[in-house]
C-alpha atoms as a PDB file:
ATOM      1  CA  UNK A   1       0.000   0.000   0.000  1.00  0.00           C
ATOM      2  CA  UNK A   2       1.319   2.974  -0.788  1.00  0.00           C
ATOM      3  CA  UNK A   3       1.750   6.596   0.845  1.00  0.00           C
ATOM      4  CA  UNK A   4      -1.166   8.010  -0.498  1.00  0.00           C
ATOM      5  CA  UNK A   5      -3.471   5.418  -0.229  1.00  0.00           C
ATOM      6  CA  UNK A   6      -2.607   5.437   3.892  1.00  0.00           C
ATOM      7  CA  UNK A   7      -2.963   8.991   3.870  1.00  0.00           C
ATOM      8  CA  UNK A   8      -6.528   8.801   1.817  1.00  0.00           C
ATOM      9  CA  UNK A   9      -7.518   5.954   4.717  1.00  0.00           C
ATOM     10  CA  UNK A  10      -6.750   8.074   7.624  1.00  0.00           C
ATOM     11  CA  UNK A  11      -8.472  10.901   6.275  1.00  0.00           C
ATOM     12  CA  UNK A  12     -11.363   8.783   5.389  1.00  0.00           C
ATOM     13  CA  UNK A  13     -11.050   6.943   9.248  1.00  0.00           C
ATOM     14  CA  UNK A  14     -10.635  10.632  10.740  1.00  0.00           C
ATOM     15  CA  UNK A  15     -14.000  12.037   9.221  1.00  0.00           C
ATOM     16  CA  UNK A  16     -16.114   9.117   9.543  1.00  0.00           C
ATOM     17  CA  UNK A  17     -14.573   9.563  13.616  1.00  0.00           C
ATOM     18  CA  UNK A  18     -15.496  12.743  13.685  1.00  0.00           C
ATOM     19  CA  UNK A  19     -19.005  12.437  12.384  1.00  0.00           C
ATOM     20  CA  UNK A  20     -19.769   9.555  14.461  1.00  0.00           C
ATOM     21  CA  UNK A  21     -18.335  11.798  17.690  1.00  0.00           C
ATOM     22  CA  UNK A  22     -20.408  14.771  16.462  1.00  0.00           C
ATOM     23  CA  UNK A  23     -23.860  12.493  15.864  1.00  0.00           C
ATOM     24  CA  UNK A  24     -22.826  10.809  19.755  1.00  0.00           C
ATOM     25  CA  UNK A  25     -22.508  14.932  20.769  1.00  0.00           C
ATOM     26  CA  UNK A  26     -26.492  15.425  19.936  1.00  0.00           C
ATOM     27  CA  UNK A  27     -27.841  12.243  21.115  1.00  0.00           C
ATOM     28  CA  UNK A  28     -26.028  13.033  23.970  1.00  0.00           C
ATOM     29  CA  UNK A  29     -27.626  16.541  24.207  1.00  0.00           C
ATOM     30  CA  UNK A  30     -31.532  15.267  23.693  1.00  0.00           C
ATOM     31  CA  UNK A  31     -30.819  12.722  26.318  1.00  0.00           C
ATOM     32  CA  UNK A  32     -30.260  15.398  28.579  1.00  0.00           C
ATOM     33  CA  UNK A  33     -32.989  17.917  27.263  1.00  0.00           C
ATOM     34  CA  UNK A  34     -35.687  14.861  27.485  1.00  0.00           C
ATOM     35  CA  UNK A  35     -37.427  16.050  30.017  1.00  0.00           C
ATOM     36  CA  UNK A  36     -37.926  19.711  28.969  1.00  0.00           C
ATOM     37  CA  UNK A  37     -39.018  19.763  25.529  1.00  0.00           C
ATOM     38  CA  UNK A  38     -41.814  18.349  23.543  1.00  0.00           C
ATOM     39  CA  UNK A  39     -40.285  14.411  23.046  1.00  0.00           C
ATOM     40  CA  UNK A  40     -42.064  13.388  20.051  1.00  0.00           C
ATOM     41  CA  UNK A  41     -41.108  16.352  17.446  1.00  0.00           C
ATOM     42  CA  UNK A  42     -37.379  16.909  19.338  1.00  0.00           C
ATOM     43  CA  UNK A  43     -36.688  13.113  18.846  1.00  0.00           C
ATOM     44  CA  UNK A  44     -37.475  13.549  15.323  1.00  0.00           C
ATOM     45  CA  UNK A  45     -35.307  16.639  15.087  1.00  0.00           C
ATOM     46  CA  UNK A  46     -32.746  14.561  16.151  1.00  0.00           C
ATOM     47  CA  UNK A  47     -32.658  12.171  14.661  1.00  0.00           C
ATOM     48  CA  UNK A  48     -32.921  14.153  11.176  1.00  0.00           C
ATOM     49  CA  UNK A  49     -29.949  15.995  12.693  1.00  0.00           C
ATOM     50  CA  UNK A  50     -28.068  12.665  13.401  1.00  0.00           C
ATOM     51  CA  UNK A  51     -28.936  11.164   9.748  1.00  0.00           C
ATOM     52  CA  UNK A  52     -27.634  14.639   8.250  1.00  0.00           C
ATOM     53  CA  UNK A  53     -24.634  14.048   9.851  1.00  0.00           C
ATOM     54  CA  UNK A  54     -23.647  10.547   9.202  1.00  0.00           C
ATOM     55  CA  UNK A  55     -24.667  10.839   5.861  1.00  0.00           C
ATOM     56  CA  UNK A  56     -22.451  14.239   4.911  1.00  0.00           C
ATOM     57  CA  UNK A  57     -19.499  12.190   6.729  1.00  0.00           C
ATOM     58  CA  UNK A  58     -20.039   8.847   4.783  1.00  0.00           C
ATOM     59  CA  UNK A  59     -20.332  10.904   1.718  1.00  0.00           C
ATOM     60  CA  UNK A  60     -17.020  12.711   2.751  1.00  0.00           C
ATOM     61  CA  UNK A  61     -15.626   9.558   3.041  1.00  0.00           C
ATOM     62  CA  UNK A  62     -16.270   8.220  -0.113  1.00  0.00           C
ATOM     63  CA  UNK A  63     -15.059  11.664  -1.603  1.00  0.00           C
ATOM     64  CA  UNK A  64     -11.583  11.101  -0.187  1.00  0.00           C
ATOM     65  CA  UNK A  65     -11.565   7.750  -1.505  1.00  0.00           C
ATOM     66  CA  UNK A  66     -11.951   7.740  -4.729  1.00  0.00           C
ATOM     67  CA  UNK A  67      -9.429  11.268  -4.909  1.00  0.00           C
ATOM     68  CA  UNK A  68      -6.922   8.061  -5.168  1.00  0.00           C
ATOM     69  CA  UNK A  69      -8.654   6.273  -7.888  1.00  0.00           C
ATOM     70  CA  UNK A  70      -8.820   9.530 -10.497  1.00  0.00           C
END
């Protein structure tokens, strides 16, 4: 394998990481606002939130991947 293709996997390892920390930040956060809010329509927020977020990072990923196959 060579340099670039490492460097391409980190990258691609680092964002899908990061996405998957910042989708873990707002389920965190409506876990703690539970009791406060309306549960139904902020659970579906959320969770709209959370798919926006893992999808943009998958997408990213696949971005950075094929970079090496052009």
């Amino acid at each position: 394998m060579s340099e670039g293709e490492l460097y391409r996997l980190r990258r691609v390892v680092e964002r899908l990481m990061a996405g998957h920390r910042e989708a873990l930040g707002v389920i965190g956060q409506e876990v703690e606002d539970q009791e406060v809010e309306d549960q139904e329509s902020s659970a579906q927020e959320t969770l709209a939130e959370v798919q926006d977020i893992l999808e943009g990072a998958l997408e990213d990923a696949r971005t950075i991947l094929e970079e090496g196959g052009t």
